[in-house]
PDB file of N, CA and C in Angstrom:
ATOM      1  N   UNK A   1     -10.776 -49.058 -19.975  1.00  0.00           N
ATOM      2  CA  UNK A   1     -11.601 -47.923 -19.645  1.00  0.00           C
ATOM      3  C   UNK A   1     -10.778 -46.917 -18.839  1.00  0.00           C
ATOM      4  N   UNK A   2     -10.730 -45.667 -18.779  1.00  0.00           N
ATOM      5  CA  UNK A   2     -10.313 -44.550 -18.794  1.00  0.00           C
ATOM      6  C   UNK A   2     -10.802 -44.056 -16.977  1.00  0.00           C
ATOM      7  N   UNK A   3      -9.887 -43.636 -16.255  1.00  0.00           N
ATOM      8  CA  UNK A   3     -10.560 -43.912 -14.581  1.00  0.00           C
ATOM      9  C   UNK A   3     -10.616 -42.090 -14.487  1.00  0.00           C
ATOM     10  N   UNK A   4     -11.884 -41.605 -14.279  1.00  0.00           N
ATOM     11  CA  UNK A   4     -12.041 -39.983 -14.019  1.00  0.00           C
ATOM     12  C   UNK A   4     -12.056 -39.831 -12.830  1.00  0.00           C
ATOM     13  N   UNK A   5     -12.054 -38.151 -12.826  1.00  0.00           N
ATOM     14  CA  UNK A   5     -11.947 -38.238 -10.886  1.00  0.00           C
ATOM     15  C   UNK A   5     -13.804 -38.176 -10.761  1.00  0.00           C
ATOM     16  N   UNK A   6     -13.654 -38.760  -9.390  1.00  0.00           N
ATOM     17  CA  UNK A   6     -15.161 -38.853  -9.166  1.00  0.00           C
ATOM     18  C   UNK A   6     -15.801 -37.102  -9.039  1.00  0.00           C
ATOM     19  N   UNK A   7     -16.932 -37.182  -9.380  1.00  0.00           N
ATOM     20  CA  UNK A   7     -17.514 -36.125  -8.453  1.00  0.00           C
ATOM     21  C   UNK A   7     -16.947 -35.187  -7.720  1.00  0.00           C
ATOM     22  N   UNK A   8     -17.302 -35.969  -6.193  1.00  0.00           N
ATOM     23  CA  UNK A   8     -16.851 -35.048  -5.026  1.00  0.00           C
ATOM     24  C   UNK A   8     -15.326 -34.794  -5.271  1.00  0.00           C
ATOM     25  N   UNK A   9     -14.075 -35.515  -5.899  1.00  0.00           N
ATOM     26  CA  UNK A   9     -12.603 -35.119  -6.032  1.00  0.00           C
ATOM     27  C   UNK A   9     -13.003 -33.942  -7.134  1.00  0.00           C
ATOM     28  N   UNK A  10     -13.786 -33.748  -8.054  1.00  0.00           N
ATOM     29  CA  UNK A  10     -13.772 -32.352  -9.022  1.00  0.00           C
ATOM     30  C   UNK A  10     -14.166 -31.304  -7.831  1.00  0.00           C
ATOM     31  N   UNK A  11     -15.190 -31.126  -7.153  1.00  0.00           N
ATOM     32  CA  UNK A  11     -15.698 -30.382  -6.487  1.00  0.00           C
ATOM     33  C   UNK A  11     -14.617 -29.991  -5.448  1.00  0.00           C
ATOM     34  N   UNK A  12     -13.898 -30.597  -5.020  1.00  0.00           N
ATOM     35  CA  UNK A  12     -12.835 -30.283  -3.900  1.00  0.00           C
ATOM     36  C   UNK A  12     -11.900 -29.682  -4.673  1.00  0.00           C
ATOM     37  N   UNK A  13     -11.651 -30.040  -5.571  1.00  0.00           N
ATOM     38  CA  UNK A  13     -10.411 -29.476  -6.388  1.00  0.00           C
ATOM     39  C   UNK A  13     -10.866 -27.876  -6.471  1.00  0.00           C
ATOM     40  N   UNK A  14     -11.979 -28.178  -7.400  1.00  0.00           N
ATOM     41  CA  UNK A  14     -12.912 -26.829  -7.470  1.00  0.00           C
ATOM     42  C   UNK A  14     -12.908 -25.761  -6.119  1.00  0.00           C
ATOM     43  N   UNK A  15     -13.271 -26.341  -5.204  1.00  0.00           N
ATOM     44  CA  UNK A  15     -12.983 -25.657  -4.054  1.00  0.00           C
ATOM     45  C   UNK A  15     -11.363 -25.125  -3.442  1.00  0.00           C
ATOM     46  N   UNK A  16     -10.826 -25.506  -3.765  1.00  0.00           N
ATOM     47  CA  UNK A  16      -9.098 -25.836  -3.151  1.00  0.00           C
ATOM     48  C   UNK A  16      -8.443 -24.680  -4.334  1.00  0.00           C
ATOM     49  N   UNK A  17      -9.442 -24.541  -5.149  1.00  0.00           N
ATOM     50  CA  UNK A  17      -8.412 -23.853  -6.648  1.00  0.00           C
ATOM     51  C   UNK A  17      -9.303 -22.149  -5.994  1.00  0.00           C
ATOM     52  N   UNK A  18     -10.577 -22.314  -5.839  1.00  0.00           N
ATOM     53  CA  UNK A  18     -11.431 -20.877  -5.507  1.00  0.00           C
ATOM     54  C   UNK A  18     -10.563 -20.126  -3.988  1.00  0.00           C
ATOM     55  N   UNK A  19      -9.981 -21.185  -2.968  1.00  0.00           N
ATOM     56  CA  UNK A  19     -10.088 -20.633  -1.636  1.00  0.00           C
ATOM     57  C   UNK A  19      -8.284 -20.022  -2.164  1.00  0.00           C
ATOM     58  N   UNK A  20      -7.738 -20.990  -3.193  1.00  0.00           N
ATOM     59  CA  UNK A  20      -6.365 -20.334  -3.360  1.00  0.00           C
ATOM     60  C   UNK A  20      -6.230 -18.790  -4.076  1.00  0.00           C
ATOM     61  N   UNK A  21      -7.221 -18.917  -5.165  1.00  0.00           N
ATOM     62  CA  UNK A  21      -7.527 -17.313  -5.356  1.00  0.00           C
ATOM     63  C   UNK A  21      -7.685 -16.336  -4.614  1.00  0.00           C
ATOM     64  N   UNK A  22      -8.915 -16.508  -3.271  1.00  0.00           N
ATOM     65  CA  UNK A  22      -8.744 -15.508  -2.841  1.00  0.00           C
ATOM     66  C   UNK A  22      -7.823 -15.210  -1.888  1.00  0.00           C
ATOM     67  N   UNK A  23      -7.155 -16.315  -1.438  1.00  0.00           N
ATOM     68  CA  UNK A  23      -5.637 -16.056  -0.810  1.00  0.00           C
ATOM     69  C   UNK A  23      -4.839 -15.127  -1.768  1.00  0.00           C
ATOM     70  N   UNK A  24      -4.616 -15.318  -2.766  1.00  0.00           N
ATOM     71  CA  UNK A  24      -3.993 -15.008  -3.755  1.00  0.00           C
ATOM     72  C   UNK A  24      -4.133 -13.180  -3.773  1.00  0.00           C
ATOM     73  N   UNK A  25      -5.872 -13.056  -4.243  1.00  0.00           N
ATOM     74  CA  UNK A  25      -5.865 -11.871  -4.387  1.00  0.00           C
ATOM     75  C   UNK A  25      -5.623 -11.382  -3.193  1.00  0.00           C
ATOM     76  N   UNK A  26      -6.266 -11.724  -1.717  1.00  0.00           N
ATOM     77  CA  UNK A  26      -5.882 -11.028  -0.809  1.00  0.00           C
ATOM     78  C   UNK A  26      -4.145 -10.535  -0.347  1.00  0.00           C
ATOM     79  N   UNK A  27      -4.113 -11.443  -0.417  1.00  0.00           N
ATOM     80  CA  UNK A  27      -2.295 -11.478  -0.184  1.00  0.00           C
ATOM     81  C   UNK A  27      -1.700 -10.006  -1.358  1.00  0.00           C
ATOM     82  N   UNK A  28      -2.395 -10.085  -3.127  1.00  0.00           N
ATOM     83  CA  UNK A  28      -1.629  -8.778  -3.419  1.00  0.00           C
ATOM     84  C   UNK A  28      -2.282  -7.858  -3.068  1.00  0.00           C
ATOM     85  N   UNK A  29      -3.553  -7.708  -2.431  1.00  0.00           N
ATOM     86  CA  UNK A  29      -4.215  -6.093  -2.147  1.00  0.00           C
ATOM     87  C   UNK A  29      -3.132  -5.995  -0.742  1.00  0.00           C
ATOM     88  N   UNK A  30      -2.407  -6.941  -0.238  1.00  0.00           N
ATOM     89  CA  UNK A  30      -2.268  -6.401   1.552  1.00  0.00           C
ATOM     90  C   UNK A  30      -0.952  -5.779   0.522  1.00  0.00           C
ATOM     91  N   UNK A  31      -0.222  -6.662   0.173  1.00  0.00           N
ATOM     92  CA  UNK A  31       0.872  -6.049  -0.511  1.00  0.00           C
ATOM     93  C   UNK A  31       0.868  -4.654  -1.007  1.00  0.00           C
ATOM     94  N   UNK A  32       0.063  -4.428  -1.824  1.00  0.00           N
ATOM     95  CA  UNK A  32      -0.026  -3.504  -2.430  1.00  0.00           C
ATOM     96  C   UNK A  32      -0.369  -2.091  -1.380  1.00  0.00           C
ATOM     97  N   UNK A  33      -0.972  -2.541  -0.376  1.00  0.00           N
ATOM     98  CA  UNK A  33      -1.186  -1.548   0.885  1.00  0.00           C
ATOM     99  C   UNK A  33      -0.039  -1.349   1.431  1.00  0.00           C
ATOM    100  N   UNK A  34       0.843  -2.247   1.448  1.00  0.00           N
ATOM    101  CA  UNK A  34       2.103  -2.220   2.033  1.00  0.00           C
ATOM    102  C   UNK A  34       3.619  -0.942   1.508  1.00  0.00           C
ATOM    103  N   UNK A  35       2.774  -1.161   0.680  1.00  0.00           N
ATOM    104  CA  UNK A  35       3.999  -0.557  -0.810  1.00  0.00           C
ATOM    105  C   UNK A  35       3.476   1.080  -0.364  1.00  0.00           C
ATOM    106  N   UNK A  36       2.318   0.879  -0.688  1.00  0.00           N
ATOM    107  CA  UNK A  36       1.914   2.307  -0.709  1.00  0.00           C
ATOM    108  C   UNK A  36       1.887   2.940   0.775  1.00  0.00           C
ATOM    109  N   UNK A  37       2.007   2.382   1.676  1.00  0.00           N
ATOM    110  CA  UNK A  37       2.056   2.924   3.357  1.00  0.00           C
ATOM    111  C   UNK A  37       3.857   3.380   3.218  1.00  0.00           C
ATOM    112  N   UNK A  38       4.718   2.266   2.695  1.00  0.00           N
ATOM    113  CA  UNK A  38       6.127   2.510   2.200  1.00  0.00           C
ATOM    114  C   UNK A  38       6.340   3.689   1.860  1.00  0.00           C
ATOM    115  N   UNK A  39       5.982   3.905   0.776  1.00  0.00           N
ATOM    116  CA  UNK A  39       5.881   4.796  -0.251  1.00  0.00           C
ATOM    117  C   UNK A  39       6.250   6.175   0.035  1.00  0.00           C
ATOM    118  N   UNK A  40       4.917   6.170   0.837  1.00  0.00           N
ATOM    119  CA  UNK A  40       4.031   7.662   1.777  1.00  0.00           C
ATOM    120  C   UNK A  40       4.755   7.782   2.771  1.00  0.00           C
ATOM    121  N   UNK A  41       5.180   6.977   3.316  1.00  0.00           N
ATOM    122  CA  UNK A  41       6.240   7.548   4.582  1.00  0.00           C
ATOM    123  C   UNK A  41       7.548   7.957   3.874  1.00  0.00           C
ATOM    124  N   UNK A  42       7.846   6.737   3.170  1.00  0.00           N
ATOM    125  CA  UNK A  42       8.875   7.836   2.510  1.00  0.00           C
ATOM    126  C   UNK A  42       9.108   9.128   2.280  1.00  0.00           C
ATOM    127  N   UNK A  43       8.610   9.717   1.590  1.00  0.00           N
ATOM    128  CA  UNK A  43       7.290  10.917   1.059  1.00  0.00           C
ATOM    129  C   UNK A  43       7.332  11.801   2.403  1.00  0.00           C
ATOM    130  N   UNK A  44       6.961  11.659   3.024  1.00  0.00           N
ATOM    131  CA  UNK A  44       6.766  12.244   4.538  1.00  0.00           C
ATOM    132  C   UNK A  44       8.263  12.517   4.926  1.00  0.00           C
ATOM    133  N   UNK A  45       9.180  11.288   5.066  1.00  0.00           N
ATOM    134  CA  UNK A  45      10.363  11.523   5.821  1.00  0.00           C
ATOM    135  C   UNK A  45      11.234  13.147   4.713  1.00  0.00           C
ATOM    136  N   UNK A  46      11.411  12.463   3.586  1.00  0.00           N
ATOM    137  CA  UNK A  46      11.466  13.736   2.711  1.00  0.00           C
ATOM    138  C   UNK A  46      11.483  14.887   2.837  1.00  0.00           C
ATOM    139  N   UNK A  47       9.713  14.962   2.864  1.00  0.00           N
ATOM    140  CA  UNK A  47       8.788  16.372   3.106  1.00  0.00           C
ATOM    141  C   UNK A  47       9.660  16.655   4.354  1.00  0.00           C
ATOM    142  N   UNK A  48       9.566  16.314   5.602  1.00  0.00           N
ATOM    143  CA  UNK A  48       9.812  16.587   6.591  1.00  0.00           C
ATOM    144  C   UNK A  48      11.372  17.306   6.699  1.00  0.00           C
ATOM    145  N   UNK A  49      12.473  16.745   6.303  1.00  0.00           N
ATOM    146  CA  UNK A  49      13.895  17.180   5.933  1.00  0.00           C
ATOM    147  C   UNK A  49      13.917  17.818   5.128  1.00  0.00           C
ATOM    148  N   UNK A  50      12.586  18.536   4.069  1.00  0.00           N
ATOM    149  CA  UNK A  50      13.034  19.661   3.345  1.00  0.00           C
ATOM    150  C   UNK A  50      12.132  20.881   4.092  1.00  0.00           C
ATOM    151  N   UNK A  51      11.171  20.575   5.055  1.00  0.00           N
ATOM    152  CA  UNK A  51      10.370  21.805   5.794  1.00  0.00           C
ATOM    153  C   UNK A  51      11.971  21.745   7.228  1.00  0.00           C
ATOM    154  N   UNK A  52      12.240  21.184   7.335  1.00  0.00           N
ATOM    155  CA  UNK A  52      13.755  21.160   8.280  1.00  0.00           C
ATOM    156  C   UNK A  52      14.736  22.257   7.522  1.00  0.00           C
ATOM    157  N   UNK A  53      14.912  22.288   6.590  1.00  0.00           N
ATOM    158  CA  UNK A  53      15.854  22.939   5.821  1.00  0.00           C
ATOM    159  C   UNK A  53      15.494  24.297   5.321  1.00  0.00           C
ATOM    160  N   UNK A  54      14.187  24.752   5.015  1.00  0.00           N
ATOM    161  CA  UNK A  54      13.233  25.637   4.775  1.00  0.00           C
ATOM    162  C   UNK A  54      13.472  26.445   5.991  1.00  0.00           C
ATOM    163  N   UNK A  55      13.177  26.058   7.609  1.00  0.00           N
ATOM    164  CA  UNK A  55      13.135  26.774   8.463  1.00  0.00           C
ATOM    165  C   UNK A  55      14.766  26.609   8.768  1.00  0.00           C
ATOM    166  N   UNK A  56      15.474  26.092   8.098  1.00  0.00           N
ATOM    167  CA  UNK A  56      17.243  26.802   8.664  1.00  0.00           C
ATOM    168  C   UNK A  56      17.369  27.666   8.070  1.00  0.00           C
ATOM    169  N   UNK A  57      16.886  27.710   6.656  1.00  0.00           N
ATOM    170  CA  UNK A  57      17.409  28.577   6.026  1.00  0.00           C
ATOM    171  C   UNK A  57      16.611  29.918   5.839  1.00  0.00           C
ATOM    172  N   UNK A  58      15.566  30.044   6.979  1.00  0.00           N
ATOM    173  CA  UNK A  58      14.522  31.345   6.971  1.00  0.00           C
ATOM    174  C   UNK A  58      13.463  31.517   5.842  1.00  0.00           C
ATOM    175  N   UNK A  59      12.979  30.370   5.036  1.00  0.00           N
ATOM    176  CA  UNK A  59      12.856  31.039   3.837  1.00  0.00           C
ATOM    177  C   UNK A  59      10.995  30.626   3.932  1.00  0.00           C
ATOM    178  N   UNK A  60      10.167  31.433   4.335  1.00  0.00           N
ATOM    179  CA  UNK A  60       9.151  31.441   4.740  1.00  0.00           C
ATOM    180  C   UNK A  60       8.103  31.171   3.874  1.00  0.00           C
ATOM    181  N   UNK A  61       8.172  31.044   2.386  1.00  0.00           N
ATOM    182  CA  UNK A  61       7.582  31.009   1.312  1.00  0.00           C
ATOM    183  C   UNK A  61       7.550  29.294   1.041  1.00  0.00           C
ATOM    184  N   UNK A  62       8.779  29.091   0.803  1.00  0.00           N
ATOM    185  CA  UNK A  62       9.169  27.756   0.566  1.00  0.00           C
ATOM    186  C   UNK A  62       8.602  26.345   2.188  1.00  0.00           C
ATOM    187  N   UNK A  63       8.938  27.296   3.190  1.00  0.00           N
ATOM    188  CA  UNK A  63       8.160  26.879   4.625  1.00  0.00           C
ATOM    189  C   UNK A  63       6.449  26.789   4.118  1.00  0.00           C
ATOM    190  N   UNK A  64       5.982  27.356   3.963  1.00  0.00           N
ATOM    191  CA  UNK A  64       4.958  27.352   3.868  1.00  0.00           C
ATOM    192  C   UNK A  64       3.992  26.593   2.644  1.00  0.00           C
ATOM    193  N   UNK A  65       4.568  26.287   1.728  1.00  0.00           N
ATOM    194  CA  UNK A  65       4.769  25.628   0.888  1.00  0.00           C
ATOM    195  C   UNK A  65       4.586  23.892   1.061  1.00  0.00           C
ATOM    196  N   UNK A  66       5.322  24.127   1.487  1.00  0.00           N
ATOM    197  CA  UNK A  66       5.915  22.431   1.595  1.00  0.00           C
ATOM    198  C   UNK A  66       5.151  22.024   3.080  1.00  0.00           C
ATOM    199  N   UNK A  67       4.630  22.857   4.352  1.00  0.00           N
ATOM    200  CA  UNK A  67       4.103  22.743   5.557  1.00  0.00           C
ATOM    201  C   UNK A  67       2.636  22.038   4.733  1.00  0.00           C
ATOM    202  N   UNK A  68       1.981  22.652   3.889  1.00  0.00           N
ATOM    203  CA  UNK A  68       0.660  22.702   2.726  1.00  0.00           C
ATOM    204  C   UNK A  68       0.609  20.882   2.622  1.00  0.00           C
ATOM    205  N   UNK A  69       1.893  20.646   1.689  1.00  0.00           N
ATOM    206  CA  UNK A  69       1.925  19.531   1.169  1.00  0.00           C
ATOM    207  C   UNK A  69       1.978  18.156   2.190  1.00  0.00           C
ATOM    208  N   UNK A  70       2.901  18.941   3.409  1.00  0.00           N
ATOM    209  CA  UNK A  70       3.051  18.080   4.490  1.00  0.00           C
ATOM    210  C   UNK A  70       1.406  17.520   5.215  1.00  0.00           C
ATOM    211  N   UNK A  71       0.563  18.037   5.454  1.00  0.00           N
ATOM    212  CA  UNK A  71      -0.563  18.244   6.151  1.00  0.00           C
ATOM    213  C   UNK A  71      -1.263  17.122   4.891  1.00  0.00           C
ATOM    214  N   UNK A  72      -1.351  17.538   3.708  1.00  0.00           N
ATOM    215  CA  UNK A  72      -2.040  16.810   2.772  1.00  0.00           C
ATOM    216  C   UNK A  72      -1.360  15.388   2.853  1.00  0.00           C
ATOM    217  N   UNK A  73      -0.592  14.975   2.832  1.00  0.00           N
ATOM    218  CA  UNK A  73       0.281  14.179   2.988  1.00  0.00           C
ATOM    219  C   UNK A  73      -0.481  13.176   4.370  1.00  0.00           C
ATOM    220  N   UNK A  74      -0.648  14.219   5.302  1.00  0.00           N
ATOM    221  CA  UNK A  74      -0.828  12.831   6.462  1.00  0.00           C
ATOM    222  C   UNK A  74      -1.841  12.626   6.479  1.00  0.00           C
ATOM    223  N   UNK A  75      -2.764  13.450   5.713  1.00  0.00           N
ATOM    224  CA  UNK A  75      -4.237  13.280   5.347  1.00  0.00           C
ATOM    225  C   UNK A  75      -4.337  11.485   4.507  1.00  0.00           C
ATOM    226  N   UNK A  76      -3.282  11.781   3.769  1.00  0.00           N
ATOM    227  CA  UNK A  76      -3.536  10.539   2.686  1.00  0.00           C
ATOM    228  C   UNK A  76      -2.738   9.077   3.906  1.00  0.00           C
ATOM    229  N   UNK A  77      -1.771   9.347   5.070  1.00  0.00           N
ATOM    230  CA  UNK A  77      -1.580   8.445   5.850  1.00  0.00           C
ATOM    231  C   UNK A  77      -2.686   8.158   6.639  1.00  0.00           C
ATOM    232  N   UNK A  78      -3.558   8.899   7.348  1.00  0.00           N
ATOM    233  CA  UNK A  78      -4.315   9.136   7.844  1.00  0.00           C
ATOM    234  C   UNK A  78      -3.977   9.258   9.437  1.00  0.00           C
ATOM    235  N   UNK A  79      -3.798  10.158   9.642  1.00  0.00           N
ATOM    236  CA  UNK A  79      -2.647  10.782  10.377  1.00  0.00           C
ATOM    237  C   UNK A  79      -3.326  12.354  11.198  1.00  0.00           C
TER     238      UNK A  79
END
């Protein structure tokens, strides 16, 4: 005769396999927050060294411009 897992060993398993999922998913949403906080600062440091370069070089159009994008920018950091 053929020995199954009892009961309560399916149910634990069952349980042990559900609590690893949502480790699982949680773990890639933090990731994925991670990437994108990355990302955006990146993005920012950028922005920032080309509104740096804008005001060396006087050019008030292009300043203003990129000041626009900067502001939207920390909107999306939340900032």
């Amino acid at each position: 005769m053929k020995k199954d897992k009892s009961y309560s060993e399916l149910m634990k398993a069952c349980a042990m396999t559900k609590n690893q999922s949502k480790e699982s998913f949680m773990n890639e949403v933090y990731v994925d927050m991670l990437l994108q906080e990355v990302l955006l600062t990146r993005e920012k440091d950028l922005l920032s060294a080309s509104i740096d370069a804008a005001l060396d070089a006087r050019d008030e159009t292009t300043f203003n411009q990129l000041a626009k994008k900067y502001v939207e920018l920390q909107k999306k950091l939340g900032l």
